[in-house]
N, C-alpha and C. Protein backbone atom coordinates (compact mmCIF):
# COMPACT_ATOMS: atom_id res chain seq x y z
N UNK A 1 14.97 -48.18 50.77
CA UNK A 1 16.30 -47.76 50.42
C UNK A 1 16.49 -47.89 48.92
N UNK A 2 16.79 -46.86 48.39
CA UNK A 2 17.62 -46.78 46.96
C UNK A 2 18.90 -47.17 46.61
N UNK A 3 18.69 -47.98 45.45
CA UNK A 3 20.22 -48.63 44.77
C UNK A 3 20.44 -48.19 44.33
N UNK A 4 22.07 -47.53 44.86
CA UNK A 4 22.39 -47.07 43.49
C UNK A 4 23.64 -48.05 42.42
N UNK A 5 24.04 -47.30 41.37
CA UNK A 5 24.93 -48.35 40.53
C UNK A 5 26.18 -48.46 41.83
N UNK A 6 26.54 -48.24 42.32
CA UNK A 6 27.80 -48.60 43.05
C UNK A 6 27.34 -49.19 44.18
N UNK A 7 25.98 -49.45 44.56
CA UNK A 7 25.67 -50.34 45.36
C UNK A 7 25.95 -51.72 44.39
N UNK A 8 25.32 -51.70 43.21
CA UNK A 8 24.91 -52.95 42.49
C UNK A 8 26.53 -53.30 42.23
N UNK A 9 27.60 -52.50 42.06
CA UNK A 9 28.41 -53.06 41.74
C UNK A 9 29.54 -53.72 43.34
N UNK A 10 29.51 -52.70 44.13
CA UNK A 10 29.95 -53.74 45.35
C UNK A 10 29.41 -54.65 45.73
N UNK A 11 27.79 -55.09 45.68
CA UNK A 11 27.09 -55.86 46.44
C UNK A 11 27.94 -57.26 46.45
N UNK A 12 28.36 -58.54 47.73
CA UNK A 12 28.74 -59.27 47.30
C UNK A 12 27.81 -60.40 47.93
N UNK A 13 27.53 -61.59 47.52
CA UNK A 13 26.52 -62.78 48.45
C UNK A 13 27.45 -63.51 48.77
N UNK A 14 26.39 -63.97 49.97
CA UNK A 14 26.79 -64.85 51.05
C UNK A 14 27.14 -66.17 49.82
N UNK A 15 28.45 -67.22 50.43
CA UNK A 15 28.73 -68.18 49.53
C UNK A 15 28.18 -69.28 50.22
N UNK A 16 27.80 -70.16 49.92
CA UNK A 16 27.21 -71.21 50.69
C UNK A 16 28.25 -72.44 50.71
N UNK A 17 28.13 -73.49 51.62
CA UNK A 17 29.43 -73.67 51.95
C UNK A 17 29.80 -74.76 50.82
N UNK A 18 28.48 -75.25 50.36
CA UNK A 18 28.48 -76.16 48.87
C UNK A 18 27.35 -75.80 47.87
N UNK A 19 27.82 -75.61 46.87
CA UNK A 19 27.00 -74.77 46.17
C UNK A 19 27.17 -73.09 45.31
N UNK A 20 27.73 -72.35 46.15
CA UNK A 20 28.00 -71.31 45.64
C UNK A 20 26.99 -70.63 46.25
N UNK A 21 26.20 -69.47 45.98
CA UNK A 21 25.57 -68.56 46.18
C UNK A 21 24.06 -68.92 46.62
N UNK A 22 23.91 -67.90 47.71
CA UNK A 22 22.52 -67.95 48.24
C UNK A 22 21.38 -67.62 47.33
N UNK A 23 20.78 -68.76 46.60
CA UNK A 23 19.88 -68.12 45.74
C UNK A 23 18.67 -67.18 46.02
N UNK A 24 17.89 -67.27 47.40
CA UNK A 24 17.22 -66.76 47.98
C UNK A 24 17.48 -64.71 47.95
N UNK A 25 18.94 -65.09 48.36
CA UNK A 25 19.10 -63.60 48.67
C UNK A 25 19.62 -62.58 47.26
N UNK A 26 19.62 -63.57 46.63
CA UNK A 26 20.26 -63.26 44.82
C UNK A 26 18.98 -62.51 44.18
N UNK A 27 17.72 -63.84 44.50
CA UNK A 27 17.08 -63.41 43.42
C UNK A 27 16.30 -61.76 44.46
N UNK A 28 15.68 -61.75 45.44
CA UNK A 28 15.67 -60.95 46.57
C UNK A 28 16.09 -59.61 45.88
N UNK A 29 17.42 -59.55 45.66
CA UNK A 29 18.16 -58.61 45.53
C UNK A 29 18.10 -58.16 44.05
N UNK A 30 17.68 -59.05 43.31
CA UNK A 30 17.74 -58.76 41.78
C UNK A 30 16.14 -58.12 41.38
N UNK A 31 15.60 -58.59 42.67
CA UNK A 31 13.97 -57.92 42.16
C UNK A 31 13.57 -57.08 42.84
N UNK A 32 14.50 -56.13 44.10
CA UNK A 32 15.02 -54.77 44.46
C UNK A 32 15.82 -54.38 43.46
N UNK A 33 16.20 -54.47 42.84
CA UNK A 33 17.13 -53.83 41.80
C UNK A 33 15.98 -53.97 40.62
N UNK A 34 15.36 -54.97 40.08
CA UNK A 34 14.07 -55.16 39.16
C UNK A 34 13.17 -53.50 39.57
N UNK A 35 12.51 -53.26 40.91
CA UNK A 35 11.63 -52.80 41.02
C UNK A 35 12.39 -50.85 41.32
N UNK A 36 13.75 -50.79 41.08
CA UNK A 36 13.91 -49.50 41.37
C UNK A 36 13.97 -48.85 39.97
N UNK A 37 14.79 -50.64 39.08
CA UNK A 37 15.24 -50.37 37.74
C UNK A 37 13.81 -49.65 37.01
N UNK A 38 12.58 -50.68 37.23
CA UNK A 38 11.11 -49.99 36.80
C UNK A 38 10.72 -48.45 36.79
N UNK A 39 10.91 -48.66 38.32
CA UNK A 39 10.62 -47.00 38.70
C UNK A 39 11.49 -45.70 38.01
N UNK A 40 12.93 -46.28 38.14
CA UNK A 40 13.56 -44.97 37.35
C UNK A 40 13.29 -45.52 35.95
N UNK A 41 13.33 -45.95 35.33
CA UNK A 41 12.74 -46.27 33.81
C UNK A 41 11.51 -45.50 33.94
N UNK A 42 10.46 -45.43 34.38
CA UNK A 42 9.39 -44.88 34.20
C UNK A 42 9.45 -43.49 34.05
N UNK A 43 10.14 -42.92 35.31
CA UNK A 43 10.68 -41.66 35.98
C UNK A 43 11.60 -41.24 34.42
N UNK A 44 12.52 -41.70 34.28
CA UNK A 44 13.06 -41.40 32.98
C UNK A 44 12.41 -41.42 31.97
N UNK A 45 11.77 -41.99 31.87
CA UNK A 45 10.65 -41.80 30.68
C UNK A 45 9.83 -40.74 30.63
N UNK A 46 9.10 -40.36 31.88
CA UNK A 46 8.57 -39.50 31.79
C UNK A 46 9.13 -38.19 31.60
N UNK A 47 10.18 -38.12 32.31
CA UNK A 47 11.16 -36.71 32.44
C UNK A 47 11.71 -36.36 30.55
N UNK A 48 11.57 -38.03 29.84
CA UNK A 48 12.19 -37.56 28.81
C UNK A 48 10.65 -37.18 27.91
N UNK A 49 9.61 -37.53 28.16
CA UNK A 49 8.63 -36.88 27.38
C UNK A 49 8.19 -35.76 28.03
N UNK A 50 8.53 -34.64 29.35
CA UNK A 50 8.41 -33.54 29.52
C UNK A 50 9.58 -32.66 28.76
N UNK A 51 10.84 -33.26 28.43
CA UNK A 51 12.13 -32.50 27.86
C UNK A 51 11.22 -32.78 26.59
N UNK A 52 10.76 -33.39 25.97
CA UNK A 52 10.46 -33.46 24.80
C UNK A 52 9.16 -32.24 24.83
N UNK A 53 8.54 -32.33 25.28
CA UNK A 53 7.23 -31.34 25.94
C UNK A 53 7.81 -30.53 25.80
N UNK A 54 8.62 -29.83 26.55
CA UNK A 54 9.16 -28.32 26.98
C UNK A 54 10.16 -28.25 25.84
N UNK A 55 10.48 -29.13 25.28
CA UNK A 55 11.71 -28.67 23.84
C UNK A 55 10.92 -28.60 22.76
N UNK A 56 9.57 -29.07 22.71
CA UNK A 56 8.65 -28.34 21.33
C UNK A 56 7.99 -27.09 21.74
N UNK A 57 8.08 -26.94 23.01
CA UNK A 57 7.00 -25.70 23.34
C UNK A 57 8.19 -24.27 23.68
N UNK A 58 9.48 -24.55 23.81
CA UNK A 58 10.40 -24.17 23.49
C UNK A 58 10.48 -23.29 22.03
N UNK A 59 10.70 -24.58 20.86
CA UNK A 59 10.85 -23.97 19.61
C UNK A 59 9.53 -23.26 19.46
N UNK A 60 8.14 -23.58 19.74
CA UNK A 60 7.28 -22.95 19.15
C UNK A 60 7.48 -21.44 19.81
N UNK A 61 7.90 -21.25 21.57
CA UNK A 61 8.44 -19.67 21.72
C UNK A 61 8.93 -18.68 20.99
N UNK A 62 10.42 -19.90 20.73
CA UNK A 62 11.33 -19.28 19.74
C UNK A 62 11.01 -18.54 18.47
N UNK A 63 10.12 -19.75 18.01
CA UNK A 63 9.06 -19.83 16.09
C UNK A 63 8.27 -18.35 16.73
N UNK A 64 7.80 -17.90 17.58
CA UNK A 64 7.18 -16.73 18.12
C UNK A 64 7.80 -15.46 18.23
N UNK A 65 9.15 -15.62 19.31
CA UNK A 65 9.62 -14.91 18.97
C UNK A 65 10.60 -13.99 18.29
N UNK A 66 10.77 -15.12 17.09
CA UNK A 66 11.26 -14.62 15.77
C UNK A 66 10.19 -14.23 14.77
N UNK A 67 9.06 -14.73 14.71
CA UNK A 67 7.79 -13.99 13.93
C UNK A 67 7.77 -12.60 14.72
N UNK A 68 7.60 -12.46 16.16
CA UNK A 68 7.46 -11.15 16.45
C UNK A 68 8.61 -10.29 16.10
N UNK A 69 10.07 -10.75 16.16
CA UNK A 69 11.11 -9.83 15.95
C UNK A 69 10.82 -9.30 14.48
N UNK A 70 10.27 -10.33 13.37
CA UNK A 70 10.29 -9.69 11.85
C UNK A 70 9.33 -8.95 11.88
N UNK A 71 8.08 -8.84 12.84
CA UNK A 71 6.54 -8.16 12.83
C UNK A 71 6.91 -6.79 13.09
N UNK A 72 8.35 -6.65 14.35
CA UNK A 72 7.89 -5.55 15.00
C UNK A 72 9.69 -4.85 13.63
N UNK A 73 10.41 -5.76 12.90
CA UNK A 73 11.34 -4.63 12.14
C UNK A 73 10.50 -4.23 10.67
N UNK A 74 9.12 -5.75 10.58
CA UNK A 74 8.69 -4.94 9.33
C UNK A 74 7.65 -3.39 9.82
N UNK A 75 7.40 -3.72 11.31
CA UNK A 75 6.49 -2.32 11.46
C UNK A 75 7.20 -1.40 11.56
N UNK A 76 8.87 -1.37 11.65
CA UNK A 76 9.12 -0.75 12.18
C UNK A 76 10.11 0.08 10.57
N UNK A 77 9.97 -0.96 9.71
CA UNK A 77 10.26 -0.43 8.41
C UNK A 77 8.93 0.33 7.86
N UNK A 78 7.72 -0.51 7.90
CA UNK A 78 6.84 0.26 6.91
C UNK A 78 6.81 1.39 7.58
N UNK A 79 6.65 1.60 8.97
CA UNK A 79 6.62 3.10 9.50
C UNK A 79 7.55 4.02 8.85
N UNK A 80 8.57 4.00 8.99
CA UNK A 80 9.62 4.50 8.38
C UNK A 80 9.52 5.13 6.93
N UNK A 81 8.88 3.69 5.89
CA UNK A 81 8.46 4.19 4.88
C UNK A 81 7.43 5.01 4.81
N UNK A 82 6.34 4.46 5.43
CA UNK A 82 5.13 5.50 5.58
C UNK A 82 5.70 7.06 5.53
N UNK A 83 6.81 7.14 7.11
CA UNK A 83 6.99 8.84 7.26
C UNK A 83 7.99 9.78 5.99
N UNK A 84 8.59 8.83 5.27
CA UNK A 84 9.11 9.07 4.42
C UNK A 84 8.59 9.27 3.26
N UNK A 85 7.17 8.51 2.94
CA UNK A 85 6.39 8.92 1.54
C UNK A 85 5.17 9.44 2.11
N UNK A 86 5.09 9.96 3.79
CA UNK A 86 4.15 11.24 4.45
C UNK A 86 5.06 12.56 3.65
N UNK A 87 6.35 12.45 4.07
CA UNK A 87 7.45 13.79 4.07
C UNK A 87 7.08 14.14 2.52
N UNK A 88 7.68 13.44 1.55
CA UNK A 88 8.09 13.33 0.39
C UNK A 88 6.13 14.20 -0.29
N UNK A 89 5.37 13.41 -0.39
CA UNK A 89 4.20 13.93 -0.53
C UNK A 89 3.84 15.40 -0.12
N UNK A 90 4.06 15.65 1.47
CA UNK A 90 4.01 17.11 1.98
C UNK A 90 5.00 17.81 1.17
N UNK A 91 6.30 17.63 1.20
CA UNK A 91 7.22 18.53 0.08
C UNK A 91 6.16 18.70 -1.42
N UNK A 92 5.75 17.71 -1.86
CA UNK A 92 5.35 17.41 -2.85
C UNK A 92 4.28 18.44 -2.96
N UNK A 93 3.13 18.50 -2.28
CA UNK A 93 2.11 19.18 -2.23
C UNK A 93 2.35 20.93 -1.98
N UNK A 94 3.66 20.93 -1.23
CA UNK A 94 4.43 21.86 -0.51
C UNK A 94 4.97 22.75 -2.50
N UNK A 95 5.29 22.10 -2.68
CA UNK A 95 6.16 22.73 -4.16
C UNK A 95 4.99 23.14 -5.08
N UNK A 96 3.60 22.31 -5.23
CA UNK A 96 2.84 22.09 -5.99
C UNK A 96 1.86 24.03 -5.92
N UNK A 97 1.90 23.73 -4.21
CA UNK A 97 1.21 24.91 -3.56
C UNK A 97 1.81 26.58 -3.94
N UNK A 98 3.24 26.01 -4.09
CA UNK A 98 4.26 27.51 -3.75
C UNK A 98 3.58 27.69 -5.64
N UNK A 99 4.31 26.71 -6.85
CA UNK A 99 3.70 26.79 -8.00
C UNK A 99 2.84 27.42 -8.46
N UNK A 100 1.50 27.28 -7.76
CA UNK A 100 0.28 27.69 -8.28
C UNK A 100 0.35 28.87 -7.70
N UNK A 101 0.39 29.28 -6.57
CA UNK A 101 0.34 30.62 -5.83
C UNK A 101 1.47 31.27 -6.58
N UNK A 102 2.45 31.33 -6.99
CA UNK A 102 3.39 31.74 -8.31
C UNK A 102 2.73 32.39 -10.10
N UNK A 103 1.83 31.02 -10.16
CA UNK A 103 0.56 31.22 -11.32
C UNK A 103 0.20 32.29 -11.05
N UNK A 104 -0.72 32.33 -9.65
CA UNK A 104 -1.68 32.73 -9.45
C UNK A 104 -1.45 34.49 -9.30
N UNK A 105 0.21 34.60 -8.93
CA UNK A 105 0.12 36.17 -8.44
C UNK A 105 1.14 36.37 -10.20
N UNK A 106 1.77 35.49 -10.90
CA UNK A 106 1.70 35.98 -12.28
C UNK A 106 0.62 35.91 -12.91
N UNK A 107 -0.16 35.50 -12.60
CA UNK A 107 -2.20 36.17 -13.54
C UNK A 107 -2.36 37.24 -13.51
N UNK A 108 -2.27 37.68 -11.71
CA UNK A 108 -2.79 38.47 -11.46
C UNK A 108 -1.37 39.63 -11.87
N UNK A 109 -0.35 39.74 -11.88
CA UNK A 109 0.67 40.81 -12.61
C UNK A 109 0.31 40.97 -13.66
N UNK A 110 -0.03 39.90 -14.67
CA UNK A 110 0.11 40.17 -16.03
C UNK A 110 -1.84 40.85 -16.63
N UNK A 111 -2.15 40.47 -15.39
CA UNK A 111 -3.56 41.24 -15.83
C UNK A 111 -3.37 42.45 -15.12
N UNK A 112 -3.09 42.81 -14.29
CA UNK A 112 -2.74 43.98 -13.76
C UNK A 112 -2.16 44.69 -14.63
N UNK A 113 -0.93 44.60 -15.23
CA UNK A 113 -0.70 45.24 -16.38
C UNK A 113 -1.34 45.12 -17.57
N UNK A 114 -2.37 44.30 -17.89
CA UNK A 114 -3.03 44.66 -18.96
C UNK A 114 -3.95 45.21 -18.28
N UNK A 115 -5.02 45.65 -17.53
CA UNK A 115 -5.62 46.76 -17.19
C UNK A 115 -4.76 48.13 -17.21
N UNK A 116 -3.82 47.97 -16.69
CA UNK A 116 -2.68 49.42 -16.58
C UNK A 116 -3.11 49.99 -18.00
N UNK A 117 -2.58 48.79 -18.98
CA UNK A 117 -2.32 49.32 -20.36
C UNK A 117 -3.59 49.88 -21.00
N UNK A 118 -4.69 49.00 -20.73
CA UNK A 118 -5.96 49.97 -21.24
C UNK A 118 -6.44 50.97 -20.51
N UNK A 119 -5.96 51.34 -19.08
CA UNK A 119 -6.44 52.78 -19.05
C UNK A 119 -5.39 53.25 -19.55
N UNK A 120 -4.31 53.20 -19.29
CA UNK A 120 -3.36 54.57 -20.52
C UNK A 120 -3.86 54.67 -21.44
N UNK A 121 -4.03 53.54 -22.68
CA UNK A 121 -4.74 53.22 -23.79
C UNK A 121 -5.84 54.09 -24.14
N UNK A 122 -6.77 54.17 -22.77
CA UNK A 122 -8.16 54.72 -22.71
C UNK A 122 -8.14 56.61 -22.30
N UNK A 123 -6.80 56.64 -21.18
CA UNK A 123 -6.73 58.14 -21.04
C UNK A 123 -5.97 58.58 -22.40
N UNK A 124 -5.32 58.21 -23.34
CA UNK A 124 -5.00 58.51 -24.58
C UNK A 124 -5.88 58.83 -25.33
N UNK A 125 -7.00 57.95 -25.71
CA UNK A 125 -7.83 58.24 -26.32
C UNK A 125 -8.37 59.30 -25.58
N UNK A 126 -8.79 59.49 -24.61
CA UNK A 126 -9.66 60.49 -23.93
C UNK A 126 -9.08 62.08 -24.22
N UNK A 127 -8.07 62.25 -24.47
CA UNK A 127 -6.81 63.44 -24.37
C UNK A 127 -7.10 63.47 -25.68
N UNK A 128 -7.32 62.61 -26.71
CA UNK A 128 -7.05 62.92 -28.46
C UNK A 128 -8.35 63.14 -28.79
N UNK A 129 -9.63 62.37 -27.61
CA UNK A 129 -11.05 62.76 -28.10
C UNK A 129 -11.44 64.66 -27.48
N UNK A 130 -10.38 64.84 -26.73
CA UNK A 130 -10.65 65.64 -25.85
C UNK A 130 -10.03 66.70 -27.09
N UNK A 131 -8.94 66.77 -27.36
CA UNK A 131 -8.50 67.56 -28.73
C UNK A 131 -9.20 68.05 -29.79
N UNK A 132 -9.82 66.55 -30.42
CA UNK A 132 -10.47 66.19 -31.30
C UNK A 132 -11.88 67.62 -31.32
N UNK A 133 -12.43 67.07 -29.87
CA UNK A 133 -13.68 67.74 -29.83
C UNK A 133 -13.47 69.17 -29.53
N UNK A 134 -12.47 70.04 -28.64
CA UNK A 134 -11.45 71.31 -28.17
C UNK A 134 -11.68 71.97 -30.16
N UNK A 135 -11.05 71.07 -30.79
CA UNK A 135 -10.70 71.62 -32.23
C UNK A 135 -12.13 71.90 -32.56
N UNK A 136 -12.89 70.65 -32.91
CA UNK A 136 -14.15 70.75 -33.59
C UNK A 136 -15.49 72.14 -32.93
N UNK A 137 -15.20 72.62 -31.80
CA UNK A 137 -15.90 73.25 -30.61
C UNK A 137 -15.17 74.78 -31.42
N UNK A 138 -13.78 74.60 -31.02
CA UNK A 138 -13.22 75.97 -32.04
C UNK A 138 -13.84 76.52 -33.14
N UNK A 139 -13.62 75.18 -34.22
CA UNK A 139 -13.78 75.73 -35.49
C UNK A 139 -15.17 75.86 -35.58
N UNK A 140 -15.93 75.44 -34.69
CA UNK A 140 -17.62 76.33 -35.12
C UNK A 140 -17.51 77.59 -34.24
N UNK A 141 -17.24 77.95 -33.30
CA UNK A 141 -16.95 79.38 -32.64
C UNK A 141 -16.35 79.97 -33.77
N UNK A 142 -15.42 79.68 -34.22
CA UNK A 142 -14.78 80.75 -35.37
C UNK A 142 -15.45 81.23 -36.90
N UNK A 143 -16.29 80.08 -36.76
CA UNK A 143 -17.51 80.14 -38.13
C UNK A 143 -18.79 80.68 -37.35
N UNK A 144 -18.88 81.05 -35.76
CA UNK A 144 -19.96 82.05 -35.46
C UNK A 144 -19.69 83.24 -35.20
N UNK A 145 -18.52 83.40 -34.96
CA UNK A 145 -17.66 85.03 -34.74
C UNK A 145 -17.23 85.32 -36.34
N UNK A 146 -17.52 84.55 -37.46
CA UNK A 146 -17.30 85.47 -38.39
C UNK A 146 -18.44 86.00 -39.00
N UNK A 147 -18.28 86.97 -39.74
CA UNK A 147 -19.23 87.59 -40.14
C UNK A 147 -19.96 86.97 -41.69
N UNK A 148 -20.97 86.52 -42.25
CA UNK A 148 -20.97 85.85 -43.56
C UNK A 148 -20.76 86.81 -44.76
N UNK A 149 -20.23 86.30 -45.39
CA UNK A 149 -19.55 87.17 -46.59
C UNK A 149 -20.63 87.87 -47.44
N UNK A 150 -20.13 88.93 -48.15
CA UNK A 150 -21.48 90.11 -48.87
C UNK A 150 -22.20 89.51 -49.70
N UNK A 151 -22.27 88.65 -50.46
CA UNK A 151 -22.71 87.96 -51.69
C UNK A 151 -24.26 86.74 -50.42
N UNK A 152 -23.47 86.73 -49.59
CA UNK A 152 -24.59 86.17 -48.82
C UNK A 152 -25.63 86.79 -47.69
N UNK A 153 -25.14 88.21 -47.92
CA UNK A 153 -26.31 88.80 -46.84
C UNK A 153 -27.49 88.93 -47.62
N UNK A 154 -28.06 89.17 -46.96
CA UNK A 154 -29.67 89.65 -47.10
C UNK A 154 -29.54 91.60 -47.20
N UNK A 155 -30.25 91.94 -48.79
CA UNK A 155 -30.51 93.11 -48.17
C UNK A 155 -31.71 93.27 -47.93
N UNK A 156 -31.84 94.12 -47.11
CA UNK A 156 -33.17 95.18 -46.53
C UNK A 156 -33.98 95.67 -47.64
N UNK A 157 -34.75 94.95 -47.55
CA UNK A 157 -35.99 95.46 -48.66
C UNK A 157 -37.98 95.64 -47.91
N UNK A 158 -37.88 96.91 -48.55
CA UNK A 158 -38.97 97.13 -47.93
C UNK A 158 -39.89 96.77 -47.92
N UNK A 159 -40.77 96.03 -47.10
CA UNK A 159 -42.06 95.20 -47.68
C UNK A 159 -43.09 96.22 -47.99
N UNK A 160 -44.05 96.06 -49.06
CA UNK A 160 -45.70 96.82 -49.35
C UNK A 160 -46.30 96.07 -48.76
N UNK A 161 -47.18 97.32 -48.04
CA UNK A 161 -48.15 95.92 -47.46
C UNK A 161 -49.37 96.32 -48.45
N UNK A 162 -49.83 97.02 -49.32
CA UNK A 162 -50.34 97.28 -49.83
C UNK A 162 -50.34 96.15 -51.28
N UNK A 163 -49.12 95.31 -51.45
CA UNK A 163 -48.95 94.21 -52.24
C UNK A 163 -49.62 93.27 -51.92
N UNK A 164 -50.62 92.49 -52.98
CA UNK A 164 -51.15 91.52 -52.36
C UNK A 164 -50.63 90.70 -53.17
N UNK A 165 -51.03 89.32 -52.20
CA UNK A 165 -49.93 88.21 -53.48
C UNK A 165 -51.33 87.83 -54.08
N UNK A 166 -51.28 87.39 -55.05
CA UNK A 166 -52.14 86.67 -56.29
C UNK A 166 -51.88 85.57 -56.47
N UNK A 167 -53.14 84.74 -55.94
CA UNK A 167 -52.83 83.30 -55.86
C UNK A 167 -53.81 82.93 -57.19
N UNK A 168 -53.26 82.11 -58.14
CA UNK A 168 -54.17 82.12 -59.30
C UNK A 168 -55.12 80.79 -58.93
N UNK A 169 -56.64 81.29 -59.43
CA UNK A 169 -57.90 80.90 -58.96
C UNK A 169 -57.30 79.32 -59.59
N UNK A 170 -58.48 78.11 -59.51
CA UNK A 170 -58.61 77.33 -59.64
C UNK A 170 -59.57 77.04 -59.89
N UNK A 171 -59.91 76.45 -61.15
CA UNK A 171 -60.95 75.82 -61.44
C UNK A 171 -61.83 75.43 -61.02
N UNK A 172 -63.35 75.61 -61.02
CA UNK A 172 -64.45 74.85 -59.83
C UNK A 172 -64.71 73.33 -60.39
């Protein structure tokens, strides 16, 4: 049987009829009360080094899962940043791309029109060489359709054949 405190405090002893109290049943009773006092002392003891147990293994949860809550808002920031300096970069590369392809089809306009300009350049010339040579082609047709003036013909003279030319001898 278990004592409890309101046993210990009603308990009353037998009085003896000289003397006072039954020492027998005193001490009896004090070393049932000794041996429960042990046991829950122990029992309490132990219960208070499992609260102590389970209240460090407790905080270390806690110490856990507050490292995980900052693990999973810093992953959940750098992600964030990540997709934000992914975005920012793609725009980036995005503007860089439109730019050059901008270059690339003003090269190609502004050489396009400088080819334009040297064939005009070149059919110009071709039209003024074409003139040039039209004129020069004329003015010898017109110097073969004319007739050469009197002071430069040849007249008709009759050859002798009976003329011999005289080649003067030479010395041996």
């Amino acid at each position: 049987m278990k004592i409890t405190p309101l046993d210990i405090y009603q308990r009353e002893f037998a009085k003896k009829k000289i003397g006072g109290l039954d020492d027998t049943e005193v001490y009896g009773f004090l070393k049932k009360i000794g041996r429960e006092y042990e046991s829950l002392y122990t029992e309490n003891k132990a219960l208070k080094e499992q609260v102590d147990r389970l209240t460090a293994q407790m905080k270390d949860y806690l110490e856990l899962e507050k490292t995980l809550k900052q693990t999973l808002i810093s992953a959940q920031k750098a992600s964030g940043d990540l997709k934000r300096s992914a975005e920012k970069e793609s725009e980036l590369m995005l503007k860089e791309a439109e730019m050059q392809g901008e270059r690339i089809i003003e090269e190609a306009r502004s050489e396009a029109e400088s080819v334009s300009k040297d064939i005009r350049e070149l059919k110009k010339q071709k039209r003024l060489l074409k003139i040039e040579l039209k004129t020069i082609l004329e003015s010898y047709m017109s110097m073969l359709d004319e007739e050469p003036p009197i002071s430069f013909r040849a007249s008709p003279q009759p050859v002798d054949s009976n003329a011999v030319m005289s080649v003067p001898a030479q010395g041996n």
